[in-house]
C-alpha atoms as a PDB file:
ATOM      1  CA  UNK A   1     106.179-193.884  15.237  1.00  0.00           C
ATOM      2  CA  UNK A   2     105.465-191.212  17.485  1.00  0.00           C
ATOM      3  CA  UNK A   3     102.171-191.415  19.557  1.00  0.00           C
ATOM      4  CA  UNK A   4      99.503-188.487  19.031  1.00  0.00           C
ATOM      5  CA  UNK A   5      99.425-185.935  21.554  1.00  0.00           C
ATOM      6  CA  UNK A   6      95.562-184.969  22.551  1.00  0.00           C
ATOM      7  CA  UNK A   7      96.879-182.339  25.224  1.00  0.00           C
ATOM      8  CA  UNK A   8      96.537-178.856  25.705  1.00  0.00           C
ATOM      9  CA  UNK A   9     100.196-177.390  25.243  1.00  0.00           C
ATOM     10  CA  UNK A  10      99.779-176.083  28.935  1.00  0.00           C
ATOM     11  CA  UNK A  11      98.891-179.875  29.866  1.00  0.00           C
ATOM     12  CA  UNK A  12     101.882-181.188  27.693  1.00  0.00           C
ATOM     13  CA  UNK A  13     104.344-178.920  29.635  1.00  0.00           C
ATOM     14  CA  UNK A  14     103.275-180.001  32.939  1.00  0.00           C
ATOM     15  CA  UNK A  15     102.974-183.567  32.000  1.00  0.00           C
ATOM     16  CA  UNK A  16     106.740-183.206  30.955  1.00  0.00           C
ATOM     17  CA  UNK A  17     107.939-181.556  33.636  1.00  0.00           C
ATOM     18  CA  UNK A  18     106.541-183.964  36.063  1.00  0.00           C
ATOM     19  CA  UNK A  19     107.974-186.835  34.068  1.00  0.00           C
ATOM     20  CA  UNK A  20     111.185-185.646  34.942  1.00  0.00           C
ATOM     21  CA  UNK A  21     110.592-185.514  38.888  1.00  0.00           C
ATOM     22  CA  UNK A  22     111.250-188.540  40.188  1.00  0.00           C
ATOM     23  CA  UNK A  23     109.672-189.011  43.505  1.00  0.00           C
ATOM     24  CA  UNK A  24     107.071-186.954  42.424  1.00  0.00           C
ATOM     25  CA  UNK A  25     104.768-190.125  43.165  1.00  0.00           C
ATOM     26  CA  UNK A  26     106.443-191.074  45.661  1.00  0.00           C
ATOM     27  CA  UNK A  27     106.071-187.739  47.662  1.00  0.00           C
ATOM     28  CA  UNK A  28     101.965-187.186  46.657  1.00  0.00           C
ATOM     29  CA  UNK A  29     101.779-190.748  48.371  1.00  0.00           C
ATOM     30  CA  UNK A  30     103.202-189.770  51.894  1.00  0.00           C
ATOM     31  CA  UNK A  31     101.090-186.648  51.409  1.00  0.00           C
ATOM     32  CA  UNK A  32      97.787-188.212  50.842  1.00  0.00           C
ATOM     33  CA  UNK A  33      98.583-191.142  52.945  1.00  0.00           C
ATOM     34  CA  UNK A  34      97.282-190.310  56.168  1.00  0.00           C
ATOM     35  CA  UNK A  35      93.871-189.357  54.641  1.00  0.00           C
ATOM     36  CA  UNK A  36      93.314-192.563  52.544  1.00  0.00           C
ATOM     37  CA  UNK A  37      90.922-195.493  54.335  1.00  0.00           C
ATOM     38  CA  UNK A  38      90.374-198.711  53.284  1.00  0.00           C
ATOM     39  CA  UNK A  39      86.719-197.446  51.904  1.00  0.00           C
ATOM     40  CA  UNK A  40      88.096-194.885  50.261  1.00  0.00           C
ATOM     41  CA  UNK A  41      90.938-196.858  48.187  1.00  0.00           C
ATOM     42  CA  UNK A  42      88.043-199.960  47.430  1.00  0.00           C
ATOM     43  CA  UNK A  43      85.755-196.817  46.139  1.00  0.00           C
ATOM     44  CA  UNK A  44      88.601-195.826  43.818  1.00  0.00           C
ATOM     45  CA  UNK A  45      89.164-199.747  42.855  1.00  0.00           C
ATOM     46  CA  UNK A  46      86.013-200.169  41.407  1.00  0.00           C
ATOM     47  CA  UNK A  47      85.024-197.118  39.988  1.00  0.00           C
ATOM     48  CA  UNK A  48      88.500-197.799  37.570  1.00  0.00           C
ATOM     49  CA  UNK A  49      87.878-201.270  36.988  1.00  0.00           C
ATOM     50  CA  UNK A  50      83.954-199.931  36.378  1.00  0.00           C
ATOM     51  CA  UNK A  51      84.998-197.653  34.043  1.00  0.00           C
ATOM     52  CA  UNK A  52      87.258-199.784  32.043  1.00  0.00           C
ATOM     53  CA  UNK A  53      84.526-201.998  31.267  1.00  0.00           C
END
């Protein structure tokens, strides 16, 4: 059973194409790396596990 698709077909092509790049994660890491503090990643933290709640 296929699972429904609640994208935009725009947002479905992108979200396809970066499926397929590999170290796509990988590189926005190293790129955002040097801006990220400790603050900053214990903001994101909780306002996930706040939200999921």
């Amino acid at each position: 059973m296929a699972a429904e698709n609640n994208y935009s077909e725009e947002g479905n092509k992108n979200l396809l194409t970066l499926a397929k790049a590999d170290n796509f994660t990988d590189w926005m890491y190293d790129e955002v790396k040097p801006y990220l503090s400790l603050n900053f990643l214990k903001g994101i933290y909780y306002s996930v596990v706040l939200v999921a709640l």
